[in-house]
C-alpha atoms as a PDB file:
ATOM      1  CA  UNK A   1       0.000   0.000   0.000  1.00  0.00           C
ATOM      2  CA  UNK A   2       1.455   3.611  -0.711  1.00  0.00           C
ATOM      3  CA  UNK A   3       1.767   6.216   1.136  1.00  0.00           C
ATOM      4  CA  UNK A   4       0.923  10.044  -0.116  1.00  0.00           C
ATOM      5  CA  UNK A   5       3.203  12.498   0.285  1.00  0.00           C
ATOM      6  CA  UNK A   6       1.477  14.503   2.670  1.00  0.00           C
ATOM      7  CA  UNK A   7       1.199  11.275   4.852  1.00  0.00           C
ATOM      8  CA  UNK A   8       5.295  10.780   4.601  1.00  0.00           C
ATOM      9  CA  UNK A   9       5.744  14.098   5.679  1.00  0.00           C
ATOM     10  CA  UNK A  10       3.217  13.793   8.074  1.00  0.00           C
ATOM     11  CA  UNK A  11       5.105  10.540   9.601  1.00  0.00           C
ATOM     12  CA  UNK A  12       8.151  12.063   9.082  1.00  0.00           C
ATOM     13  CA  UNK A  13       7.532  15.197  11.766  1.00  0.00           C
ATOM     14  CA  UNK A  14       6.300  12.388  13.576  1.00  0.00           C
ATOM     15  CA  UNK A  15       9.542  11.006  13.749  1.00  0.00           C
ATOM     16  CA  UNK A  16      11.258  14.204  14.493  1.00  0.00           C
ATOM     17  CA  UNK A  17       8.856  15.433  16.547  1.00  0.00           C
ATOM     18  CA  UNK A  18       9.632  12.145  18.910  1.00  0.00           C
ATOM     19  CA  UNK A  19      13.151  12.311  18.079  1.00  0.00           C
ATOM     20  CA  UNK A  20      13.546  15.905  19.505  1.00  0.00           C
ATOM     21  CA  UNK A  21      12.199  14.836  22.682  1.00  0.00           C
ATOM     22  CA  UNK A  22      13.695  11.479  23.562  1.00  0.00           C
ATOM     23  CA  UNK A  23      16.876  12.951  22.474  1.00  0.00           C
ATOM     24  CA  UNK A  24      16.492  15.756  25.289  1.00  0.00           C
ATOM     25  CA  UNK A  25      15.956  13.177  27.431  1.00  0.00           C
ATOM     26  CA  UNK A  26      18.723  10.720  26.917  1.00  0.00           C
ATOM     27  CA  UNK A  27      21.139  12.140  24.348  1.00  0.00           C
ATOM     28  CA  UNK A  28      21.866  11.221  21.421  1.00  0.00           C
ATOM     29  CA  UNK A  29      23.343   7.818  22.606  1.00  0.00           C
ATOM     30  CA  UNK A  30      21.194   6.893  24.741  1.00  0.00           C
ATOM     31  CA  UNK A  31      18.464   5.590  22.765  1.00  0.00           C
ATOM     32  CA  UNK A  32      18.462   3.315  19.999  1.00  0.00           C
ATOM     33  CA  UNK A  33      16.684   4.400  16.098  1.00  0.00           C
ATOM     34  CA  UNK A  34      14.169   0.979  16.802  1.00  0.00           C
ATOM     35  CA  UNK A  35      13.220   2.441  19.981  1.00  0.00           C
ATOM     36  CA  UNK A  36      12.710   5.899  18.896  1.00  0.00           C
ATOM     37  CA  UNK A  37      10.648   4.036  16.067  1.00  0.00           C
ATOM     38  CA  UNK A  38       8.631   2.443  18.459  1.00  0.00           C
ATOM     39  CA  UNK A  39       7.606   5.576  20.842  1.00  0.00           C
ATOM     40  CA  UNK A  40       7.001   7.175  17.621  1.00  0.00           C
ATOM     41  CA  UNK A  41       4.592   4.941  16.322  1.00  0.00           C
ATOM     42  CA  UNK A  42       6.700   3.065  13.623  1.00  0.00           C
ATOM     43  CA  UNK A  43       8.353  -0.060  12.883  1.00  0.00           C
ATOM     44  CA  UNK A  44      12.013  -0.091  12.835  1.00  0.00           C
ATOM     45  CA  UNK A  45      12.662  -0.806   9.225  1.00  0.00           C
ATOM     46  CA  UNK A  46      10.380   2.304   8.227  1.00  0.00           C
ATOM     47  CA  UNK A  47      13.389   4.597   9.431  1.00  0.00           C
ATOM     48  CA  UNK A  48      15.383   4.457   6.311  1.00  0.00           C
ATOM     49  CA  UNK A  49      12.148   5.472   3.952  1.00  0.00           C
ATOM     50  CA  UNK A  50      12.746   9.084   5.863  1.00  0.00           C
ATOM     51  CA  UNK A  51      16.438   9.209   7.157  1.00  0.00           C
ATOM     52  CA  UNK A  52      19.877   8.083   5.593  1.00  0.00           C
ATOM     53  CA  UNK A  53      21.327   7.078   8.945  1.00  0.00           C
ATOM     54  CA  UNK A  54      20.513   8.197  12.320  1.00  0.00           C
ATOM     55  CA  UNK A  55      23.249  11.472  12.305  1.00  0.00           C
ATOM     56  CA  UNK A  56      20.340  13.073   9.974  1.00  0.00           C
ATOM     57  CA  UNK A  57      17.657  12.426  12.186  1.00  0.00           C
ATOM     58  CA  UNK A  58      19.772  13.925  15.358  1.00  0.00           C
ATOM     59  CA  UNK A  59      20.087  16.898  12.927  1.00  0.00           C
ATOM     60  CA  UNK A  60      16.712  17.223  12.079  1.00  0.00           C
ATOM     61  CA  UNK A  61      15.706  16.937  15.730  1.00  0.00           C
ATOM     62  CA  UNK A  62      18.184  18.958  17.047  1.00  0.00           C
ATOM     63  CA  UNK A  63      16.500  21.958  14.584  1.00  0.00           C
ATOM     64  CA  UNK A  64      13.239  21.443  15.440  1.00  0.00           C
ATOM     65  CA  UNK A  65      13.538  21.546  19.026  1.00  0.00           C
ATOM     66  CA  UNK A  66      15.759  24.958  18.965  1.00  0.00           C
ATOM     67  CA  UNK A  67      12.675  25.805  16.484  1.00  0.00           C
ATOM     68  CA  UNK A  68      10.256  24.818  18.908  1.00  0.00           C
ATOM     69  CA  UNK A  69      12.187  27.295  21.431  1.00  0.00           C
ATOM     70  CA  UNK A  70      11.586  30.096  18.895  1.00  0.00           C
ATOM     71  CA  UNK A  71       8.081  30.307  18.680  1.00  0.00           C
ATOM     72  CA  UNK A  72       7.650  29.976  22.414  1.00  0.00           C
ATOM     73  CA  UNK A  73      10.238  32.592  23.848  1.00  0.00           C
ATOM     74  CA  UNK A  74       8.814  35.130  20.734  1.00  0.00           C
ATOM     75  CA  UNK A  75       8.603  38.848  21.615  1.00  0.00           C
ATOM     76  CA  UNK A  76       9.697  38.278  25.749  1.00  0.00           C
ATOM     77  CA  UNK A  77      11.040  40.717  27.525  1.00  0.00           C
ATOM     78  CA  UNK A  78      14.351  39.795  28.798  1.00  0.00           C
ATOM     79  CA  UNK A  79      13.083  39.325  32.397  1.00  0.00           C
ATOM     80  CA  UNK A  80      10.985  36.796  30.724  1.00  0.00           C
ATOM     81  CA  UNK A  81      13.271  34.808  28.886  1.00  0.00           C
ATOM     82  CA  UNK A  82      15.719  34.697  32.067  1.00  0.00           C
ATOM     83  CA  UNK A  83      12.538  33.547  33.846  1.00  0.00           C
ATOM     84  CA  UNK A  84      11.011  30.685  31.611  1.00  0.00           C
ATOM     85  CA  UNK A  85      14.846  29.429  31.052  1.00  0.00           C
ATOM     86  CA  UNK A  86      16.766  29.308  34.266  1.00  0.00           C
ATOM     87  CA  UNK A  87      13.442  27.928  36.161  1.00  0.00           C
ATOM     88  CA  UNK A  88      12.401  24.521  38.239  1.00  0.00           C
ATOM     89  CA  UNK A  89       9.851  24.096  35.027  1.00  0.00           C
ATOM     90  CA  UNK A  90      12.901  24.024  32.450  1.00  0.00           C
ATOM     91  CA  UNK A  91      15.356  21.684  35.161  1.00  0.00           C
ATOM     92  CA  UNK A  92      12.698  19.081  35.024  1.00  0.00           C
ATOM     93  CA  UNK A  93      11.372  18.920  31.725  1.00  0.00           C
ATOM     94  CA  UNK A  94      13.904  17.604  29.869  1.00  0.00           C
ATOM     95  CA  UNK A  95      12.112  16.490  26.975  1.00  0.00           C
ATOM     96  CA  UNK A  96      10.624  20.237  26.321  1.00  0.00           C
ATOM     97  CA  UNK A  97      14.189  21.339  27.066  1.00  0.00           C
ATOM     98  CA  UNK A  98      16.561  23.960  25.518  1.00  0.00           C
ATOM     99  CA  UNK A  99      18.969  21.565  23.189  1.00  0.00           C
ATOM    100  CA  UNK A 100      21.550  23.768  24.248  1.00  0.00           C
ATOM    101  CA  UNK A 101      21.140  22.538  28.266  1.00  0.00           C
ATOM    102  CA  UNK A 102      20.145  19.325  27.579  1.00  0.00           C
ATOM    103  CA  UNK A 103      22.653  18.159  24.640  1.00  0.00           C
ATOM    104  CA  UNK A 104      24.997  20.721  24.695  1.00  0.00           C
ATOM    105  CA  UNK A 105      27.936  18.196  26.128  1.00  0.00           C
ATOM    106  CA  UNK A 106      26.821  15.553  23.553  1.00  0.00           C
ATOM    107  CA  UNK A 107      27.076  18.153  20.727  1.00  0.00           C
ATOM    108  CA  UNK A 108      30.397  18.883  21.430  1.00  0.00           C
ATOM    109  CA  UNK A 109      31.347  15.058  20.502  1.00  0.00           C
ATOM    110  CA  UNK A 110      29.100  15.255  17.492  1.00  0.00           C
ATOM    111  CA  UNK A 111      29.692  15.877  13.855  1.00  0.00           C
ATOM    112  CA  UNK A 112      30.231  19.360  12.315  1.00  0.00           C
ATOM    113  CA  UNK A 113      27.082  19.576  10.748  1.00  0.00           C
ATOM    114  CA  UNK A 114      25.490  18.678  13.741  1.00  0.00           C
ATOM    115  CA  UNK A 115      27.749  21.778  15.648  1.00  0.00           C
ATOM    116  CA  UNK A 116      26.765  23.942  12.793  1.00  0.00           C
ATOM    117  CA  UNK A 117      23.144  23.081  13.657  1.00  0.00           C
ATOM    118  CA  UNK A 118      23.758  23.884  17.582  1.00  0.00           C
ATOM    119  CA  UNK A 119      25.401  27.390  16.370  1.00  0.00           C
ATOM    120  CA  UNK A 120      22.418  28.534  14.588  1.00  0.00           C
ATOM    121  CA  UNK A 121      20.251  27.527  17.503  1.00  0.00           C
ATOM    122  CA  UNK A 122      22.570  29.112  20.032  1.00  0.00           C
ATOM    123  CA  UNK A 123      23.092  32.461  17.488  1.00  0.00           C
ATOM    124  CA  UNK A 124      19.175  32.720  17.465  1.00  0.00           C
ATOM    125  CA  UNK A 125      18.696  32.675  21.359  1.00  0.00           C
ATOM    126  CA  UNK A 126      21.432  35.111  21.475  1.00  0.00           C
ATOM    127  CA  UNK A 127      19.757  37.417  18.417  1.00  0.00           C
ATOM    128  CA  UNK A 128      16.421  36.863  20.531  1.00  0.00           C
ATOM    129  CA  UNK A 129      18.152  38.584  24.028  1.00  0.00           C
ATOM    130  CA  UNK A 130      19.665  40.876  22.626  1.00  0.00           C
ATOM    131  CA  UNK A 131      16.355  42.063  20.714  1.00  0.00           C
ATOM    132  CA  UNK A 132      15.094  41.773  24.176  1.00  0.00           C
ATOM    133  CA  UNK A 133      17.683  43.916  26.221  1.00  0.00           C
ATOM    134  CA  UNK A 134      17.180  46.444  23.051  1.00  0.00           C
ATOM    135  CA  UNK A 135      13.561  46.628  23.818  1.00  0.00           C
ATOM    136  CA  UNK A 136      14.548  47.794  27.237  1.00  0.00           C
ATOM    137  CA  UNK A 137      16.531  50.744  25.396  1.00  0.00           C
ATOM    138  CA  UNK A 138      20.151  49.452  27.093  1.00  0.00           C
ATOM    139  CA  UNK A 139      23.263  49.204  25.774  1.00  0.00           C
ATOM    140  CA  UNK A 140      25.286  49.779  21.922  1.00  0.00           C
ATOM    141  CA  UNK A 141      24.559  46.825  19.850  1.00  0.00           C
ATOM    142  CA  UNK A 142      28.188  45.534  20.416  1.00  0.00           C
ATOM    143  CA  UNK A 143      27.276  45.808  24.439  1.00  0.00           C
ATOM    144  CA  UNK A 144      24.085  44.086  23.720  1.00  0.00           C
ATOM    145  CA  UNK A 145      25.937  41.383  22.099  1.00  0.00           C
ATOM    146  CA  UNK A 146      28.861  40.850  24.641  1.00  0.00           C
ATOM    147  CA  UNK A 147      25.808  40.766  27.714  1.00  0.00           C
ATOM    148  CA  UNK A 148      23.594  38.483  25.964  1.00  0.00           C
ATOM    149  CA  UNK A 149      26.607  35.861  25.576  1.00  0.00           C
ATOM    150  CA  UNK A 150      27.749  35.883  28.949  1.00  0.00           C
ATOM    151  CA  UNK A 151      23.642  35.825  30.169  1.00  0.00           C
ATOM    152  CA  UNK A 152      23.062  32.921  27.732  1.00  0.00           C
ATOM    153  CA  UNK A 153      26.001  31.265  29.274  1.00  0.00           C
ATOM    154  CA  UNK A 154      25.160  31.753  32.630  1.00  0.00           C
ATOM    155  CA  UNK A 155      21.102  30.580  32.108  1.00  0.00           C
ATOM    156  CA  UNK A 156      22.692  27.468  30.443  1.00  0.00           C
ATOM    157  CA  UNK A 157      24.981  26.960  33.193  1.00  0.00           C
ATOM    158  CA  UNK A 158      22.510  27.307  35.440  1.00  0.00           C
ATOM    159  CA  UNK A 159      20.704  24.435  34.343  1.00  0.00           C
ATOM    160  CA  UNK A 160      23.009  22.248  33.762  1.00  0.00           C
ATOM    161  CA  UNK A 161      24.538  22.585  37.291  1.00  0.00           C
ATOM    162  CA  UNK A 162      21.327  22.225  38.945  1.00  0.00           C
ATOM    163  CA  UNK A 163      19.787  18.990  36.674  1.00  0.00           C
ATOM    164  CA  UNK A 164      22.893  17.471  38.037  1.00  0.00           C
ATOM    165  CA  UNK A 165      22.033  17.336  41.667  1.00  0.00           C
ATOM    166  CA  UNK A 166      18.280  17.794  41.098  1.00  0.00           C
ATOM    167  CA  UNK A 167      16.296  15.830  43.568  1.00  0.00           C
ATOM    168  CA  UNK A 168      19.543  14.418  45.397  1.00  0.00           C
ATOM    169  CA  UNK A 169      19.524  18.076  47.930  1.00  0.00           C
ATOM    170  CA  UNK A 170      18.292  21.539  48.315  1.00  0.00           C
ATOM    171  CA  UNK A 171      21.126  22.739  45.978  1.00  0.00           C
ATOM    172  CA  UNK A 172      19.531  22.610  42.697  1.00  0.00           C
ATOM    173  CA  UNK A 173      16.782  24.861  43.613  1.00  0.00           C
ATOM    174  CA  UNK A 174      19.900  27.013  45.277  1.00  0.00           C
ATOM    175  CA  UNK A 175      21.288  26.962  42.129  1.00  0.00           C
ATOM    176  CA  UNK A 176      18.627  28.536  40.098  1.00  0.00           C
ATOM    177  CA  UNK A 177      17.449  31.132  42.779  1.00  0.00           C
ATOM    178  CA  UNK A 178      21.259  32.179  42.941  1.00  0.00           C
ATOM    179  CA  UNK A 179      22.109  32.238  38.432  1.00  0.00           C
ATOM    180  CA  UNK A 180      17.939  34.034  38.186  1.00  0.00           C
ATOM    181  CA  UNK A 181      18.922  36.344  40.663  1.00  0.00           C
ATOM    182  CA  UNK A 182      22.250  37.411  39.302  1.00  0.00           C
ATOM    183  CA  UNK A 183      20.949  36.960  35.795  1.00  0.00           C
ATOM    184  CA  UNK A 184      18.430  39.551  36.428  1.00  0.00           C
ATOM    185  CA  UNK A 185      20.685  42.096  37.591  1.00  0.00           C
ATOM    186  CA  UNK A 186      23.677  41.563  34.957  1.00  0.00           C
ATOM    187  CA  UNK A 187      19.953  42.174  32.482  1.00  0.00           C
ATOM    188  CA  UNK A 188      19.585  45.346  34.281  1.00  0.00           C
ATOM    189  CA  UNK A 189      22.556  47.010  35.380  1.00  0.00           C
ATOM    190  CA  UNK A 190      22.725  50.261  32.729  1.00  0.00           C
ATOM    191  CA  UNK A 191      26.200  50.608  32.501  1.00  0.00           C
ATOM    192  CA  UNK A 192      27.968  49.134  29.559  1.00  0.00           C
END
């Protein structure tokens, strides 16, 4: 029986959409293409009608969750984006997680398309703060650029440190209190 295009794209976001998710959740490693087949529906031997190995599927997912970060962090303020990122809600969600916090590590031992994929996803969080700290009428653009690096470093940080003792003490939780708080003020502070 064939399938119509629209259905094979259809499955295919399927795929990705899953993909994105369990990939957040376990890296790229730590979950086999027949299981990700599986949770998404799919047999195993239906992969290769979509992907030519399983380093284009971690690229397509890898895009569509920074994409899926786009639409909801559009038009924030910056106190918002600090808020929604470096929050209990983002530690514990890893499969609705920033790529960036969840993979980042894994993406470093990754492929240079898959880096090149990371960089645009990490350029347009950066583009989006410092749109956001422009709307607040602070700093020259090269300012703007220099803050929003170090902030996006420091949200990332943040939850990366605190998914790593998450639910063993109290110190996650310190964690993000301490990187929102600090974060916040670096966002503020008018001086160049």
């Amino acid at each position: 029986m064939r399938v119509s295009k629209e259905q094979m794209q259809e499955n295919r976001r399927q795929i990705v959409t899953t993909a994105a998710r369990l990939f957040r959740e376990h890296g790229y490693n730590g979950i086999g293409v027949a299981d990700l087949m599986k949770e998404a529906g799919f047999s195993h031997g239906g992969f290769y009608n979509h992907f030519s190995s399983k380093e284009e599927l971690v690229m397509a997912a890898s895009q569509s969750a920074f994409d899926e970060l786009d639409v909801e962090a559009d038009d924030s303020t910056i106190d918002a984006i600090l808020r929604r990122y470096i929050s209990a809600g983002h530690r514990d969600d890893l499969r609705q997680a920033c790529p960036a916090a969840a993979l980042g590590s894994d993406a470093a031992r990754q492929t240079r398309e898959i880096k090149q994929v990371f960089e645009g996803g990490i350029e347009g969080w950066l583009l989006r703060i410092e749109k956001a700290l422009a709307a607040q009428g602070q700093f020259q653009s090269a300012d703007r650029r220099q803050r929003g690096i170090n902030l996006l470093a420091k949200a990332v940080g943040a939850v990366v440190l605190a998914r790593s003792v998450s639910g063993v003490s109290a110190l996650s939780d310190e964690i993000l209190e301490a990187c929102l708080a600090g974060s916040l003020e670096e966002a503020a502070r008018t001086e160049a």
